[in-house]
Structures are given as structure tokens and as C-alpha cells.
Protein backbone atom coordinates (compact mmCIF):
# COMPACT_ATOMS: atom_id res chain seq x y z
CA UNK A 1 142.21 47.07 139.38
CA UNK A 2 140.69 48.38 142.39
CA UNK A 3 137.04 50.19 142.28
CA UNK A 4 137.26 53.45 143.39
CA UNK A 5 134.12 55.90 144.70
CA UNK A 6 132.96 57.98 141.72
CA UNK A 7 134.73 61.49 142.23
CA UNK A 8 132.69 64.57 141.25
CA UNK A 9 132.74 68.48 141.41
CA UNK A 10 130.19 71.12 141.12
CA UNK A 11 131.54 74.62 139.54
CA UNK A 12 128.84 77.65 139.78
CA UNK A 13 129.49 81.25 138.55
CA UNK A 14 127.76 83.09 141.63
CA UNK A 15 128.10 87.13 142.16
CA UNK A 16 131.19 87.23 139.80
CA UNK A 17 132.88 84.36 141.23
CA UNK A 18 133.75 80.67 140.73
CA UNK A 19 132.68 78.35 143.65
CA UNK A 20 133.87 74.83 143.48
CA UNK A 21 132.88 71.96 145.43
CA UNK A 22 135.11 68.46 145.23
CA UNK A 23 137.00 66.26 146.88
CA UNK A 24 139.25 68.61 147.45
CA UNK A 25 136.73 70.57 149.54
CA UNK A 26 134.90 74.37 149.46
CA UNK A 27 137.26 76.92 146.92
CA UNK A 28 135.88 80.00 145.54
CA UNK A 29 138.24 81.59 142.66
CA UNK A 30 141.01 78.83 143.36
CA UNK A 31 141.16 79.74 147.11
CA UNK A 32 140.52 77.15 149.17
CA UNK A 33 138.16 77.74 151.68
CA UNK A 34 137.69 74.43 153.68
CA UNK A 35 139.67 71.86 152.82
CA UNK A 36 136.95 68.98 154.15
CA UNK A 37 135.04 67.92 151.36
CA UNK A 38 131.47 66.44 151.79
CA UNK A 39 130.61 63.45 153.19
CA UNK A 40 127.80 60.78 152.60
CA UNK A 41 126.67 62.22 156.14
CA UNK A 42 126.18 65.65 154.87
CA UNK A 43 123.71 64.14 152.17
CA UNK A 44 120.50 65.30 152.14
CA UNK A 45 117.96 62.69 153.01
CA UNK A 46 114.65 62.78 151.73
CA UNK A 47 112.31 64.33 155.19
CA UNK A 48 115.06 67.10 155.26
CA UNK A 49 114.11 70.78 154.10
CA UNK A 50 116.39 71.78 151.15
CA UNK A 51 115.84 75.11 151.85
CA UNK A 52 117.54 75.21 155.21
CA UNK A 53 119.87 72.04 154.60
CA UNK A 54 123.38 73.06 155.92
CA UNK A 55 125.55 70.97 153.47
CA UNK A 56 125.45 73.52 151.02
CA UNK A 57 123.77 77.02 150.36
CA UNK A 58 123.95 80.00 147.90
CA UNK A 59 121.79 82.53 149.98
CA UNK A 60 120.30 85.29 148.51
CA UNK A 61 122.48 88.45 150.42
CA UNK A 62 125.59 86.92 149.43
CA UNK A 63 126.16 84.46 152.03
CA UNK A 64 127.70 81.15 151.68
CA UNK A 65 127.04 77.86 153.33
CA UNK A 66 129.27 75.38 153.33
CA UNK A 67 129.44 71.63 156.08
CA UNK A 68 127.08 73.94 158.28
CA UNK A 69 128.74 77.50 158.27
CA UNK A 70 128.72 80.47 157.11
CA UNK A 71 132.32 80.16 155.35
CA UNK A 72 132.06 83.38 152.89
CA UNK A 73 130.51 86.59 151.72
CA UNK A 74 130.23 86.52 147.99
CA UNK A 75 129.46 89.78 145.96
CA UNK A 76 130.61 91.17 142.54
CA UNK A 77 133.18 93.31 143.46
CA UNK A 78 134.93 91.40 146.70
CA UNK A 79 134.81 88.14 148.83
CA UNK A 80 135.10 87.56 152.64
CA UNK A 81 136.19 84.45 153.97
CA UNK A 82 135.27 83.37 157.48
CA UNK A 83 136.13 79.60 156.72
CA UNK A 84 134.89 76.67 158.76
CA UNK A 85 134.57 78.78 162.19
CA UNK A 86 132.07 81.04 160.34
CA UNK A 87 128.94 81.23 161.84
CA UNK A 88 126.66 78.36 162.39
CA UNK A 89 123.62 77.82 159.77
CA UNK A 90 120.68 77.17 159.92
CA UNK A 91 120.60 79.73 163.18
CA UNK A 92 119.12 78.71 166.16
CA UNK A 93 115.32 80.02 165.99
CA UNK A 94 115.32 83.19 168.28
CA UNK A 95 112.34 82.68 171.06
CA UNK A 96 111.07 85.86 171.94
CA UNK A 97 111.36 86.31 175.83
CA UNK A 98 108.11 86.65 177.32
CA UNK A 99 106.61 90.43 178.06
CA UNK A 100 106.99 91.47 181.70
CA UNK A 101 103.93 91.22 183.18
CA UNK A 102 102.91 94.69 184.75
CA UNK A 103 102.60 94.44 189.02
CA UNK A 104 99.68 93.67 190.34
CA UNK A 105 97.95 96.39 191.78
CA UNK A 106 98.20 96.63 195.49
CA UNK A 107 95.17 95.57 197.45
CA UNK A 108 94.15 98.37 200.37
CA UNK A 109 92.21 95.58 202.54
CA UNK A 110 92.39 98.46 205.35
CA UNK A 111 88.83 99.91 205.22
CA UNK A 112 88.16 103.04 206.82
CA UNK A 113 84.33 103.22 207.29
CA UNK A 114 82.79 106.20 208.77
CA UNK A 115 78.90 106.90 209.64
């Protein structure tokens, strides 16, 4: 008999829903979603933040993240799937352009002096 990796699933009840993760990838109320299932890549390692891992996230407006996208909008009453070309998560973080500096004031170096 051959050994075989140990196969798993998680099953949540989120905003009315069933969201399954397994080997047969991302499905929320049977649908499947994204058919790629995680890999030992996607694991989280121990320096990463859990809070803004991409492997997998329940956020709290409804969004869900799934392999490092935004694959569906969960809430009671419907659900949107965007799938794996959803929107990339974590976003980048947004740099604030610098102000425009004001013009320098002109310099009047032509004196006029009168006695």
C-alpha cells in the first residue's frame, strides 16, 4: 500500500453561507470557486502576519480571500464571485504623493534707489 498525503477540509458557516476549503479547492454553497487547492507554499510560516496572510481570509465587510485574491463577496442574503482574477490582497500600500510645493517667490534684484 502506498502512503498517501493526509487529505483535509475546512467547512465554516460565514454570512449565511458554507465555505469549503479541500483538495478540491475554494467552494462556497457547493459552487466551486477556484478549483486550485492550497499548497505547502501558501502555508503560513512563522515571521508572517496572520492578519494580512493571503492564503486565506474571512474579512470583516464580507470579502473573501482565497491563494491571494479577492475571489468573493459573502453576505446573508447574496454572493458575488470574482474567482481567481479577483483583486489582489493584501493591496499594495498606497504612498501618498508628495504636496506641491508652492513657487518660490520671485526675487526683484532690480533696485530703484532714489535720493
Amino acid at each position: 500500500m502506498k502512503p498517501t498525503a493526509p487529505q483535509g477540509r475546512l467547512v465554516r458557516q460565514w454570512q449565511g453561507h458554507t465555505v469549503e476549503v479541500s483538495e478540491r479547492g475554494l467552494a462556497i454553497d457547493g459552487r466551486t470557486v477556484d478549483p486550485t487547492p492550497l499548497a505547502a507554499e501558501d502555508a503560513l510560516r512563522p515571521a508572517d502576519d496572520v492578519r494580512t496572510h493571503p492564503s486565506l481570509q474571512f474579512l470583516p465587510g464580507g470579502a473573501l480571500v482565497y491563494r491571494g485574491h479577492v475571489q468573493a463577496e459573502v453576505h446573508p442574503q447574496e454572493v458575488t464571485v470574482h474567482g481567481p482574477t479577483g483583486t489582489l490582497w493584501p493591496p499594495e500600500q498606497q504612498h501618498d504623493p508628495p504636496a506641491p510645493q508652492p513657487p518660490a517667490p520671485e526675487v526683484d534684484d532690480d533696485f530703484d534707489i532714489d535720493l
